[in-house]
PDB file of N, CA and C in Angstrom:
ATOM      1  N   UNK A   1      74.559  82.433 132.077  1.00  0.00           N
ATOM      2  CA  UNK A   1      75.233  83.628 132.525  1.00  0.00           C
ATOM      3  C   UNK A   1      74.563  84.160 133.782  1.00  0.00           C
ATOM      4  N   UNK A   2      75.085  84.621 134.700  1.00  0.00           N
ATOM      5  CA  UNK A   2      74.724  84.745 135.973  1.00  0.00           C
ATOM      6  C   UNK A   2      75.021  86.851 135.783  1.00  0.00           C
ATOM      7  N   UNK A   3      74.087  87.402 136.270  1.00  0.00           N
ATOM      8  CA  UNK A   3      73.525  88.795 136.406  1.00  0.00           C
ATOM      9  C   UNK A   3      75.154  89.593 136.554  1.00  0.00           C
ATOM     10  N   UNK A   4      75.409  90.298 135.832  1.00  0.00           N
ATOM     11  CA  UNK A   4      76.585  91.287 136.297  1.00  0.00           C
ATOM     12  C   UNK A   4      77.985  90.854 135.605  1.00  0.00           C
ATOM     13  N   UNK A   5      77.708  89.315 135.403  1.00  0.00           N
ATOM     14  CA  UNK A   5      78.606  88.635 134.192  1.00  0.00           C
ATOM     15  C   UNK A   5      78.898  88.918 132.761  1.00  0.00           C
ATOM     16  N   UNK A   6      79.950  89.127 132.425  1.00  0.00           N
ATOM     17  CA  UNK A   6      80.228  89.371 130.855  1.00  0.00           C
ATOM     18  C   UNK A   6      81.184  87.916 130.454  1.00  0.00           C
ATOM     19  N   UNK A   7      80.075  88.323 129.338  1.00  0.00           N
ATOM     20  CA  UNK A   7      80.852  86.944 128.598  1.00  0.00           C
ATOM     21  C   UNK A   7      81.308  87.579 127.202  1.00  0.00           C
ATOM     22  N   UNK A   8      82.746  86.790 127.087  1.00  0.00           N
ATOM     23  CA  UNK A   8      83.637  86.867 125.802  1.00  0.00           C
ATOM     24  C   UNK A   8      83.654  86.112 125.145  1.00  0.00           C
ATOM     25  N   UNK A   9      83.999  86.004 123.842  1.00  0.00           N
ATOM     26  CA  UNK A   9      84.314  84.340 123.118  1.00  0.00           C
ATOM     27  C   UNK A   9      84.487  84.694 121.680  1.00  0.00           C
ATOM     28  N   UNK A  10      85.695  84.106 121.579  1.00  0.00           N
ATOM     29  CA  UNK A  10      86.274  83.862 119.833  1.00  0.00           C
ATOM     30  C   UNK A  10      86.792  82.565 119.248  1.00  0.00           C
ATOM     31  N   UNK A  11      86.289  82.146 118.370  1.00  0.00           N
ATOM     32  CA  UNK A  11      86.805  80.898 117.667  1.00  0.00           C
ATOM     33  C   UNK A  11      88.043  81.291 116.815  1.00  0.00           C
ATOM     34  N   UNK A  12      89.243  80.302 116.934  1.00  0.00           N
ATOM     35  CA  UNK A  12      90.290  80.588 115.881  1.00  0.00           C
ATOM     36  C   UNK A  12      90.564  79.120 115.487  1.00  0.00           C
ATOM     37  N   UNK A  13      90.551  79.777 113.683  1.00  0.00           N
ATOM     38  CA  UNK A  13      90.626  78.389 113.139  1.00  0.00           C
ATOM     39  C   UNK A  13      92.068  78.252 112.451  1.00  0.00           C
ATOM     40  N   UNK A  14      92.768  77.253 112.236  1.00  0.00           N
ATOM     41  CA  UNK A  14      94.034  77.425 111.091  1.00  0.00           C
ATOM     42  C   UNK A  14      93.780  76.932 109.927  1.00  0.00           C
ATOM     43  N   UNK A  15      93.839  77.722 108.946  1.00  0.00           N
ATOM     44  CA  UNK A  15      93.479  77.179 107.274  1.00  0.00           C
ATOM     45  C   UNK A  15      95.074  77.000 106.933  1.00  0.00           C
ATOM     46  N   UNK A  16      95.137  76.054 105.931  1.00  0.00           N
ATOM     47  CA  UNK A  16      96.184  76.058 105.376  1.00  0.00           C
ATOM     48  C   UNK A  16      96.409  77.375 103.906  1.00  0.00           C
ATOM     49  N   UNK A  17      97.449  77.812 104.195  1.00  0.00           N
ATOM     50  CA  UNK A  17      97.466  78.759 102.932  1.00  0.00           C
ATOM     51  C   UNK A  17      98.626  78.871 101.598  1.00  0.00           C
ATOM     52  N   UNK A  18      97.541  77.836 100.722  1.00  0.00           N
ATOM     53  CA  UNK A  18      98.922  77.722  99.555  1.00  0.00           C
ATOM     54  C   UNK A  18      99.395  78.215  98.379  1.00  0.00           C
ATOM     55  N   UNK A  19     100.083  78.390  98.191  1.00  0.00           N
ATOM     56  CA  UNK A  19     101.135  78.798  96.829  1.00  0.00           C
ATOM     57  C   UNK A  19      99.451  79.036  95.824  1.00  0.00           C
ATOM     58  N   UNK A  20      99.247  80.107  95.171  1.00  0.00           N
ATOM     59  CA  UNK A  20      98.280  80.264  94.539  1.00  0.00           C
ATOM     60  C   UNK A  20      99.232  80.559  93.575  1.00  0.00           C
ATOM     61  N   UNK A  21      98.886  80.268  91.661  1.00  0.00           N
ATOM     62  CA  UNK A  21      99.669  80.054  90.604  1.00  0.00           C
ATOM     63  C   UNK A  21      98.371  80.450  89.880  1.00  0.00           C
ATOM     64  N   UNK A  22      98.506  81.800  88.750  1.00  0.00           N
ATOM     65  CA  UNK A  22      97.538  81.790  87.676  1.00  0.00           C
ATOM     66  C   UNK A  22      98.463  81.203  86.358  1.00  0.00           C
ATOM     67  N   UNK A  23      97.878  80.574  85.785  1.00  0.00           N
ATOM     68  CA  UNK A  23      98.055  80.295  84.181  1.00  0.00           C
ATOM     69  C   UNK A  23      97.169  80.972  82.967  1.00  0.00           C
ATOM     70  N   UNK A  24      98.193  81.419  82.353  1.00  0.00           N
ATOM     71  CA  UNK A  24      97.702  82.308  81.166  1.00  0.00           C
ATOM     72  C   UNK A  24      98.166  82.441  80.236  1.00  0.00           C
ATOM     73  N   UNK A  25      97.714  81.351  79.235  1.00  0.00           N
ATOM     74  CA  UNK A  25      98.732  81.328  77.710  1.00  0.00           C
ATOM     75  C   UNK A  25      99.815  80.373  78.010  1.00  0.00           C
ATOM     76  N   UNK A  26      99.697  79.429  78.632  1.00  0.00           N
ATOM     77  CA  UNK A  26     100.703  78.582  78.687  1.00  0.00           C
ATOM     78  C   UNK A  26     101.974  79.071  79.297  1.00  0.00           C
ATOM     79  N   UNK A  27     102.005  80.211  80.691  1.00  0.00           N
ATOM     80  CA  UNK A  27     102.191  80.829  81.071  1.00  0.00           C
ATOM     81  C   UNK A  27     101.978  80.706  82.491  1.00  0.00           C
ATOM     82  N   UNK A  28     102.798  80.312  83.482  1.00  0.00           N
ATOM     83  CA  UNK A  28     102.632  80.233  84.948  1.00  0.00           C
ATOM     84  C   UNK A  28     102.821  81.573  85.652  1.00  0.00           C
ATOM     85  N   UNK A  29     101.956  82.479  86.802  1.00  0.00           N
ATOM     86  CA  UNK A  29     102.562  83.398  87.451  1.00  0.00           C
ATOM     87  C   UNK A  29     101.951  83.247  88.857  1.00  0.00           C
ATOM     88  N   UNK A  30     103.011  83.568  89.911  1.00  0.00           N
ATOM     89  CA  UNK A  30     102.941  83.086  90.826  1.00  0.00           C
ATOM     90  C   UNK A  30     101.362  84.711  91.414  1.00  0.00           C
ATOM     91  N   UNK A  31     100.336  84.360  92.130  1.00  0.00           N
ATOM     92  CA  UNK A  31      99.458  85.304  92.265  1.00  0.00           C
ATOM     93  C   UNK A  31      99.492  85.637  94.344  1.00  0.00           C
ATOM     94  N   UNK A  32     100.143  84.680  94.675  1.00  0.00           N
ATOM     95  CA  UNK A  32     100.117  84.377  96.053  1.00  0.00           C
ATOM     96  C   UNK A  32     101.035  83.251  96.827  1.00  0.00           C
ATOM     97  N   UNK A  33     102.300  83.714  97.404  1.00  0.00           N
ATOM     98  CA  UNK A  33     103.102  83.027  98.247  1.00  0.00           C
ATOM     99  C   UNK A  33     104.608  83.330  97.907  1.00  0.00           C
ATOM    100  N   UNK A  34     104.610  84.401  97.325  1.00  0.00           N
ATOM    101  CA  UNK A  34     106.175  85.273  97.129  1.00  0.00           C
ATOM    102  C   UNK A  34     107.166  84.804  98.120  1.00  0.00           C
ATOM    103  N   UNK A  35     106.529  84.795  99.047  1.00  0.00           N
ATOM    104  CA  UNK A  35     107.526  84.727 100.789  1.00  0.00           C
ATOM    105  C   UNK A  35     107.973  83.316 101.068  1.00  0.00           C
ATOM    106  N   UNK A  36     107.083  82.646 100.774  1.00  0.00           N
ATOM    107  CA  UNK A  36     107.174  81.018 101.196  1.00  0.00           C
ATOM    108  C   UNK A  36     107.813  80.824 100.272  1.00  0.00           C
ATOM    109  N   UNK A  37     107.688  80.903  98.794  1.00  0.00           N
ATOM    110  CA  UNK A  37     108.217  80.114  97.800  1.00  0.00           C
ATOM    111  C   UNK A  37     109.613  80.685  97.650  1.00  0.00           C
ATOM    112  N   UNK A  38     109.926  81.545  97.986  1.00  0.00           N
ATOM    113  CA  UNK A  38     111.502  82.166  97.975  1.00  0.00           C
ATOM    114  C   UNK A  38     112.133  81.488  99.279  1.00  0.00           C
ATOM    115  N   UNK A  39     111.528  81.483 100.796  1.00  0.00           N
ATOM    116  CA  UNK A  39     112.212  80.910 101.470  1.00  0.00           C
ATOM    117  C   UNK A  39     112.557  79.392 101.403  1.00  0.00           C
ATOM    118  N   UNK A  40     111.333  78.520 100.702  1.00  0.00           N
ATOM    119  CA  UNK A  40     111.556  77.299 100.661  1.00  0.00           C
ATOM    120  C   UNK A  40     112.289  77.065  99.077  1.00  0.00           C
ATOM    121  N   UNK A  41     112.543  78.063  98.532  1.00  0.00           N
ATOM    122  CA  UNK A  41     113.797  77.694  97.497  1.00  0.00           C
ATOM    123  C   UNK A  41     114.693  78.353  97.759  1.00  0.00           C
ATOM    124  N   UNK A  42     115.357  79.234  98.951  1.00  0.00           N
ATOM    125  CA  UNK A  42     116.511  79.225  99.322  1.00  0.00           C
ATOM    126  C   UNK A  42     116.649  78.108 100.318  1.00  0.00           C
ATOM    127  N   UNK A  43     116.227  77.465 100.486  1.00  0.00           N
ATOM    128  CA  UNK A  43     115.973  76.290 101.258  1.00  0.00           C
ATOM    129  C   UNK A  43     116.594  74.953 100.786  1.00  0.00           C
ATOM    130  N   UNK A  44     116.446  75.353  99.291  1.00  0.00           N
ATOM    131  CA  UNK A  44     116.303  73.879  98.423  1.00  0.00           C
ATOM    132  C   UNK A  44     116.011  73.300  97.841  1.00  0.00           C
ATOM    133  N   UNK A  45     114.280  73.352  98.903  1.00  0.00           N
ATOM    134  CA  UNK A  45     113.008  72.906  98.222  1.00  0.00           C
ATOM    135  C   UNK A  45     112.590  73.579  96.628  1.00  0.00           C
ATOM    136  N   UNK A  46     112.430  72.451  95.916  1.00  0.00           N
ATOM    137  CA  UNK A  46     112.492  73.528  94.329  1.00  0.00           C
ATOM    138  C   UNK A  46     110.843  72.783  94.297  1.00  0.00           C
ATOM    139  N   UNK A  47     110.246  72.022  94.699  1.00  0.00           N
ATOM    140  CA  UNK A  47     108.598  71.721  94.295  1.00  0.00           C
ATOM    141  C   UNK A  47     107.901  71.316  95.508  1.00  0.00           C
ATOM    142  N   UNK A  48     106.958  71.890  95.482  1.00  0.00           N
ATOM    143  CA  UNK A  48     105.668  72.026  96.096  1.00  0.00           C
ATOM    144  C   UNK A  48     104.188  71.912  95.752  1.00  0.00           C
ATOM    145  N   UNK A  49     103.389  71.924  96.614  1.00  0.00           N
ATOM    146  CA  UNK A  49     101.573  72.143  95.723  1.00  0.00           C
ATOM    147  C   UNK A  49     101.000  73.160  95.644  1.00  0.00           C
ATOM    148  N   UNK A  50     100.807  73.606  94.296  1.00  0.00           N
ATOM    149  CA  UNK A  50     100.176  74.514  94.703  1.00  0.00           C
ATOM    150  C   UNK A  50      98.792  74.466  93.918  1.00  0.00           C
ATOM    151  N   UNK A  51      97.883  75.558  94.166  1.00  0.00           N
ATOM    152  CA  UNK A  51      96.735  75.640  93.431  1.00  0.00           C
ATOM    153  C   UNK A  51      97.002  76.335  92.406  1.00  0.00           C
ATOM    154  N   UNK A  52      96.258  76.005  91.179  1.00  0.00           N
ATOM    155  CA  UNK A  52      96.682  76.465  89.315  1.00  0.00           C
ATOM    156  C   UNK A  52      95.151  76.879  88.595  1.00  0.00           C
ATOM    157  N   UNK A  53      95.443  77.876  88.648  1.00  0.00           N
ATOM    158  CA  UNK A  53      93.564  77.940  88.008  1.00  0.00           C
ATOM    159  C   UNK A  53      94.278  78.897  86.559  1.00  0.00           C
ATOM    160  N   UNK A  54      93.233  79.194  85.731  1.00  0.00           N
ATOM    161  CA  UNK A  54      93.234  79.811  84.623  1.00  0.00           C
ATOM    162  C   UNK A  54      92.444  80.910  84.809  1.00  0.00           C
ATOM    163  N   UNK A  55      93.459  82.139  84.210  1.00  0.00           N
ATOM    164  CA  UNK A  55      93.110  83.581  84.571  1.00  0.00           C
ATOM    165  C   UNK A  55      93.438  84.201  82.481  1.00  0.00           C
ATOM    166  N   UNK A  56      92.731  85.518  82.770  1.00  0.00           N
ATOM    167  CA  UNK A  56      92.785  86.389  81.125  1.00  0.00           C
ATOM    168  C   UNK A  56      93.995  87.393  82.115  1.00  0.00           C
ATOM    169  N   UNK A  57      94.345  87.946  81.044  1.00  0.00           N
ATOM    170  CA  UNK A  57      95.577  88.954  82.028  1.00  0.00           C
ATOM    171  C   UNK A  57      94.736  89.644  82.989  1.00  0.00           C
ATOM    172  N   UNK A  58      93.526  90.355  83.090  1.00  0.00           N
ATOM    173  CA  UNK A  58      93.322  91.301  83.653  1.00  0.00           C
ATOM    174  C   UNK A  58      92.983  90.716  85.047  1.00  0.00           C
ATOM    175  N   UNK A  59      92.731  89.283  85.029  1.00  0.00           N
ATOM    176  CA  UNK A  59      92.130  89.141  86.424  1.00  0.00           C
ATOM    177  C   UNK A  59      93.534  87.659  86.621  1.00  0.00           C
ATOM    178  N   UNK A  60      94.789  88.007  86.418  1.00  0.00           N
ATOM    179  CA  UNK A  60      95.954  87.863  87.055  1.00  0.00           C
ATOM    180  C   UNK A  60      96.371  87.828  88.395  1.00  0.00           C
ATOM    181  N   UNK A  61      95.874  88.756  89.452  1.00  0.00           N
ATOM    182  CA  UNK A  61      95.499  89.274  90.568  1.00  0.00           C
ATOM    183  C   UNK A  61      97.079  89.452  91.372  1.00  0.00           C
ATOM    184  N   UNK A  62      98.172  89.534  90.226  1.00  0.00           N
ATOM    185  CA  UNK A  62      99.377  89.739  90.890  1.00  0.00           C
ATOM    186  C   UNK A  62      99.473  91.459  91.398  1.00  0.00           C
ATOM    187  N   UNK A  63      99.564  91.125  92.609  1.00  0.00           N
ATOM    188  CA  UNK A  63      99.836  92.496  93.990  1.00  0.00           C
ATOM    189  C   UNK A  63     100.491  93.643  93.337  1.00  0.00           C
ATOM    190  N   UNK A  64      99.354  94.876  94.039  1.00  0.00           N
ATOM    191  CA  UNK A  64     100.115  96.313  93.403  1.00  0.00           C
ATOM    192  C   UNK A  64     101.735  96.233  93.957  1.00  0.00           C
ATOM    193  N   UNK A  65     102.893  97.061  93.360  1.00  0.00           N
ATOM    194  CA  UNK A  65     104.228  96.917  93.797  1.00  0.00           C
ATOM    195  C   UNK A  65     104.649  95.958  92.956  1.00  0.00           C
ATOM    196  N   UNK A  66     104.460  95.178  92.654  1.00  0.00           N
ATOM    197  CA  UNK A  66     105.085  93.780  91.419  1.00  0.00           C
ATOM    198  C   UNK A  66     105.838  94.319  90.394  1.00  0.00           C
ATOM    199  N   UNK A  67     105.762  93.509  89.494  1.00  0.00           N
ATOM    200  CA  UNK A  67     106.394  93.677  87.907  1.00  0.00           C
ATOM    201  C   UNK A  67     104.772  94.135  87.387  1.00  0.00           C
ATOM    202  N   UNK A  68     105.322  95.335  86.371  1.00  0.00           N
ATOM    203  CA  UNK A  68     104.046  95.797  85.506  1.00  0.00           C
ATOM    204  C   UNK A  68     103.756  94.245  84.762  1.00  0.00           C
ATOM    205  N   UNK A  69     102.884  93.930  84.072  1.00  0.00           N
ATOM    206  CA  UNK A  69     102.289  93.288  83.284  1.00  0.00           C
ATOM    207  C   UNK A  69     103.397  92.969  81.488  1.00  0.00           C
ATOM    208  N   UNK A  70     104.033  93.953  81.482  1.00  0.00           N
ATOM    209  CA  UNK A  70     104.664  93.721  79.716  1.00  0.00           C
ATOM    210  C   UNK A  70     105.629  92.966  80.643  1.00  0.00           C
ATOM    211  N   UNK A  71     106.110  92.890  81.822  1.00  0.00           N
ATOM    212  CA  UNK A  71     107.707  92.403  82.370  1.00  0.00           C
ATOM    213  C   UNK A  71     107.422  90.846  82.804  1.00  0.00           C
ATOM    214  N   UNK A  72     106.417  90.730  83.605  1.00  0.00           N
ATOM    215  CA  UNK A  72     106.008  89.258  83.460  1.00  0.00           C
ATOM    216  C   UNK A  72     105.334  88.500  82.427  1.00  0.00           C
ATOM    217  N   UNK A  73     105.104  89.283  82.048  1.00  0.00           N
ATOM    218  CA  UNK A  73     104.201  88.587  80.897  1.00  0.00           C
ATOM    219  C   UNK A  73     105.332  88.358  79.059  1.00  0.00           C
ATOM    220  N   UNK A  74     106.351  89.210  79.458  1.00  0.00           N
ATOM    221  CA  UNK A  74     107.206  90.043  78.280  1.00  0.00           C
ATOM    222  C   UNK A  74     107.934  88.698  78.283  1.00  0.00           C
ATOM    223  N   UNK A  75     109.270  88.732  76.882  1.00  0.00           N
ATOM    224  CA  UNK A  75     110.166  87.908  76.040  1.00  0.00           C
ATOM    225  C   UNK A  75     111.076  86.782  77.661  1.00  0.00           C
ATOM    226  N   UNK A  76     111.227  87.326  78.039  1.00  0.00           N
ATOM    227  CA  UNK A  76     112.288  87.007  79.587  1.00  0.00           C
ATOM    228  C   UNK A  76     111.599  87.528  80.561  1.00  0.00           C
ATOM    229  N   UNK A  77     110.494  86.551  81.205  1.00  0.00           N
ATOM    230  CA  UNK A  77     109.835  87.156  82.708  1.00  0.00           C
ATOM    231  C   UNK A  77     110.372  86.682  83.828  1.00  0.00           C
ATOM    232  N   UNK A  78     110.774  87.506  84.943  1.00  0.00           N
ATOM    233  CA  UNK A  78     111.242  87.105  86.012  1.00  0.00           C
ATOM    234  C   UNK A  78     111.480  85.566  86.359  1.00  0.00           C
ATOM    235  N   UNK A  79     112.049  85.096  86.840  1.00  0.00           N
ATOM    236  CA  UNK A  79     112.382  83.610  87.462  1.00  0.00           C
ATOM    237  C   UNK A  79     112.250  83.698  89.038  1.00  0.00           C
ATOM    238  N   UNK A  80     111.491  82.884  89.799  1.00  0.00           N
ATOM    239  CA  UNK A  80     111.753  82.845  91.021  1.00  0.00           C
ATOM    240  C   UNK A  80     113.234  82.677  91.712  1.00  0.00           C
ATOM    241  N   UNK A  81     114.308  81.886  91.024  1.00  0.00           N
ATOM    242  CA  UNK A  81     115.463  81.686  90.833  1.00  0.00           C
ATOM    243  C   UNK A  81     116.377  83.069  90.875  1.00  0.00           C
ATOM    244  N   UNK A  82     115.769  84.030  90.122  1.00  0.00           N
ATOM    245  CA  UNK A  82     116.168  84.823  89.807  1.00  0.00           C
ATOM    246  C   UNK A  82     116.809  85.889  91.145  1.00  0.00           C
ATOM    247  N   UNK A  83     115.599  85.964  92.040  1.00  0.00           N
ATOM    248  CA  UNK A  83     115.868  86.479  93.443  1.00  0.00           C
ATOM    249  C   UNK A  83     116.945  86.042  94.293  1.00  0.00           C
ATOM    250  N   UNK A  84     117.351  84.981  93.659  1.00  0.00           N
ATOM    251  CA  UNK A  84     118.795  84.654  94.529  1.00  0.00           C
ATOM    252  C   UNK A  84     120.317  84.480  93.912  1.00  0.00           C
ATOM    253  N   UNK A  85     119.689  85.004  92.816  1.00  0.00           N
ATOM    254  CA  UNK A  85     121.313  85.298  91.715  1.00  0.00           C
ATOM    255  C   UNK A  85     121.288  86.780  92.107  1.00  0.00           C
ATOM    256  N   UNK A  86     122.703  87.019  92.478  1.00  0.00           N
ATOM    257  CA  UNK A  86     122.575  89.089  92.931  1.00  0.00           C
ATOM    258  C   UNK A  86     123.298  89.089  91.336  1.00  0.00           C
ATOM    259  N   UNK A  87     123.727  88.679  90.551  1.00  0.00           N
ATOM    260  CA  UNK A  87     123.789  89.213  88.991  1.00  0.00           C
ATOM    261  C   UNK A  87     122.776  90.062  88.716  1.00  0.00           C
ATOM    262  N   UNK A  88     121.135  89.494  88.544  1.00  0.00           N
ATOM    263  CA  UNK A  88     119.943  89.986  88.111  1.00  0.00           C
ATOM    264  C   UNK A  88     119.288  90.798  89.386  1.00  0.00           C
ATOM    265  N   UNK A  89     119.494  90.849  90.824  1.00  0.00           N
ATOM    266  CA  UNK A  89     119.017  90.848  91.842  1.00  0.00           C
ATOM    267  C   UNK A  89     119.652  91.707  92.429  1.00  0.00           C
ATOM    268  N   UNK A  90     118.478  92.533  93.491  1.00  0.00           N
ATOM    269  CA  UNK A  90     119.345  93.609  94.040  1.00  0.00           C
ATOM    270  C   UNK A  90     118.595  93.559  95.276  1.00  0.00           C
ATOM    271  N   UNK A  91     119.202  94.476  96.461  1.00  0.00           N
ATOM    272  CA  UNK A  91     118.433  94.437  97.615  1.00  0.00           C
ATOM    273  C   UNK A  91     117.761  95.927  97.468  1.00  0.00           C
ATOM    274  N   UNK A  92     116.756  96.282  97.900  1.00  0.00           N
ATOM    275  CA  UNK A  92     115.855  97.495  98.026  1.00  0.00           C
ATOM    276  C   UNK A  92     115.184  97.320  99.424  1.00  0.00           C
ATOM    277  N   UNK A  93     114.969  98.880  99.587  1.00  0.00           N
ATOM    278  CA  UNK A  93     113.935  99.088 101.179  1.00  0.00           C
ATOM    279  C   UNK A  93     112.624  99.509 100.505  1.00  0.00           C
ATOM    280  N   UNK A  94     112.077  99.075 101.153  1.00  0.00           N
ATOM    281  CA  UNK A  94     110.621  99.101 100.759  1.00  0.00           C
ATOM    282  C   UNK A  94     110.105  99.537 101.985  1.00  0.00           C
ATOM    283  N   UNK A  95     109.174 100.675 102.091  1.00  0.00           N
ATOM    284  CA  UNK A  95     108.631 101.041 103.011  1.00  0.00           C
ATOM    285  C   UNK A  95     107.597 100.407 104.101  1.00  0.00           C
ATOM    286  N   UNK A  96     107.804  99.924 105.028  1.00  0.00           N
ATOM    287  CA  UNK A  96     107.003  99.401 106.216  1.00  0.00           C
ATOM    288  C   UNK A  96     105.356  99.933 106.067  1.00  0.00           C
ATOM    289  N   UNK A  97     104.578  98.935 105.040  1.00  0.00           N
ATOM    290  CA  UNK A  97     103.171  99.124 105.589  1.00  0.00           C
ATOM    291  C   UNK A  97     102.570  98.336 106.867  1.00  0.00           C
ATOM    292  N   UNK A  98     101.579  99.475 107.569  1.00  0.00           N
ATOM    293  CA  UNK A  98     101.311  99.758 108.774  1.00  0.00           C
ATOM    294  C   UNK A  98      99.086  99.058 108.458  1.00  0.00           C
ATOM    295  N   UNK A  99      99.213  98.196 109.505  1.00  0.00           N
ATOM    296  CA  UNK A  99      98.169  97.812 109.576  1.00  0.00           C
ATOM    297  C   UNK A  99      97.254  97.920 110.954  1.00  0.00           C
ATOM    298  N   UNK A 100      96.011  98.271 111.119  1.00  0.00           N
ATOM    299  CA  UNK A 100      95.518  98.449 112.424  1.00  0.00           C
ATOM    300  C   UNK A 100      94.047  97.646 112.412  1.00  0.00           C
ATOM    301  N   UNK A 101      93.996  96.924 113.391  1.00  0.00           N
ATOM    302  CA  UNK A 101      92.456  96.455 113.668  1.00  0.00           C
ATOM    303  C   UNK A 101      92.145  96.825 114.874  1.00  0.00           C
ATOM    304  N   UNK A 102      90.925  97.141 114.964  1.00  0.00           N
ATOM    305  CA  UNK A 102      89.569  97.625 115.499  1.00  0.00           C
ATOM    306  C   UNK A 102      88.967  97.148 116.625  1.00  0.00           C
ATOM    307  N   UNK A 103      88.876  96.744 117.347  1.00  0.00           N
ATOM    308  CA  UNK A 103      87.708  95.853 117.950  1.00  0.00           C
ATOM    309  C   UNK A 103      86.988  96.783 118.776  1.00  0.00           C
ATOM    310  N   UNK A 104      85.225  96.996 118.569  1.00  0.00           N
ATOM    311  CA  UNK A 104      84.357  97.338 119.210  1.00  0.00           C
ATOM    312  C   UNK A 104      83.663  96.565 119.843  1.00  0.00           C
ATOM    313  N   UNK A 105      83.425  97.229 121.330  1.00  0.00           N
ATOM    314  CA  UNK A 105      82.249  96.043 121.655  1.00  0.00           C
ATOM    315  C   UNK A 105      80.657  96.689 122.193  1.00  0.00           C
ATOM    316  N   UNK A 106      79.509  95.896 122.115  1.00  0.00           N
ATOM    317  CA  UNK A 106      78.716  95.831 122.038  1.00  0.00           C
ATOM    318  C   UNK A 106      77.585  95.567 122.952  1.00  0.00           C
ATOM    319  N   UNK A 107      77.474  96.058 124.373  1.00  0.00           N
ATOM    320  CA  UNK A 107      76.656  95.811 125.773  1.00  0.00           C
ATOM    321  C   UNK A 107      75.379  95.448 125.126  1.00  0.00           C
ATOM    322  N   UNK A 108      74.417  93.899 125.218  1.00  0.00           N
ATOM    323  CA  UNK A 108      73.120  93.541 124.715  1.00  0.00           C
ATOM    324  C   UNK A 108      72.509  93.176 126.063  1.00  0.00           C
ATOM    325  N   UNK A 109      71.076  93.733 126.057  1.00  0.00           N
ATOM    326  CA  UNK A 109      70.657  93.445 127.564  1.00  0.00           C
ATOM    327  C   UNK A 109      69.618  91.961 126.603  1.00  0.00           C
ATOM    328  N   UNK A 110      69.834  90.949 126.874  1.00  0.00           N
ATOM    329  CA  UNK A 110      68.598  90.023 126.895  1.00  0.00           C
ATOM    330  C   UNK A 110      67.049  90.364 126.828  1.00  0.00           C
ATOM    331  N   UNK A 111      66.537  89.960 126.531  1.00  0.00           N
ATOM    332  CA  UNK A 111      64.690  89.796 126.609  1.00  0.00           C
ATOM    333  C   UNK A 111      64.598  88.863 127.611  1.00  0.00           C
ATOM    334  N   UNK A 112      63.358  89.218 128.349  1.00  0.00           N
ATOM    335  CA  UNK A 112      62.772  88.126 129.179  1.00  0.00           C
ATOM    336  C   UNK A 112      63.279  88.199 130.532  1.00  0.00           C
TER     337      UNK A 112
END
C-alpha cells in the first residue's frame, strides 16, 4: 500500500442452500425452503434433496408466522400440495418485513 491509499476488500462466497426437513415421530416437516419447494412444485418438480435430521417438537425450528404446532403436528397437517389447491388455500397479504445492514468502517494507522 502506497501512503494516502485506502484499501477495500470483500470475499463472496456461494453456498448452496437446501430444502432443510425435521423428522419427528415418523413425521416429516419442512424447517427451511417454503419458497423453493412451492415454486419447484408448481413447477412439477415433486422430488428433490434435501437434508433430514431428527428433531423433539421443541427444537422443530419451523419460523414464527407458520402453523402453531397442534396444526402440523395434528390428525391432517398441511400438505405442501395443499398451497396450490385454492379449495384448502387462500391468498393473504402479509406485511412487508423491512431489513437494514450496517456497514462501519474503521481508519488503522500501521506500526512501524
Amino acid at each position: 500500500m502506497q501512503p494516502g491509499v485506502i484499501g477495500f476488500g470483500f470475499a463472496v462466497g456461494v453456498m448452496p442452500s437446501f430444502v432443510q426437513v425435521a423428522r419427528h415421530r415418523g413425521r416429516y416437516v419442512l424447517r427451511d425452503g417454503y419458497h423453493r419447494s412451492y415454486g419447484l412444485l408448481a413447477r412439477g418438480v415433486t422430488h428433490v434433496p434435501v437434508f433430514v435430521r431428527d428433531f423433539g417438537v421443541g427444537d422443530l425450528g419451523v419460523g414464527a408466522g407458520l402453523f402453531p404446532t397442534d396444526v402440523y403436528l395434528g390428525e391432517r397437517p398441511p400438505l405442501l400440495t395443499d398451497f396450490l389447491d385454492d379449495t384448502v388455500a387462500a391468498d393473504v397479504r402479509v406485511p412487508t418485513a423491512q431489513e437494514m445492514l450496517v456497514i462501519q468502517g474503521l481508519e488503522l494507522t500501521p506500526l512501524g
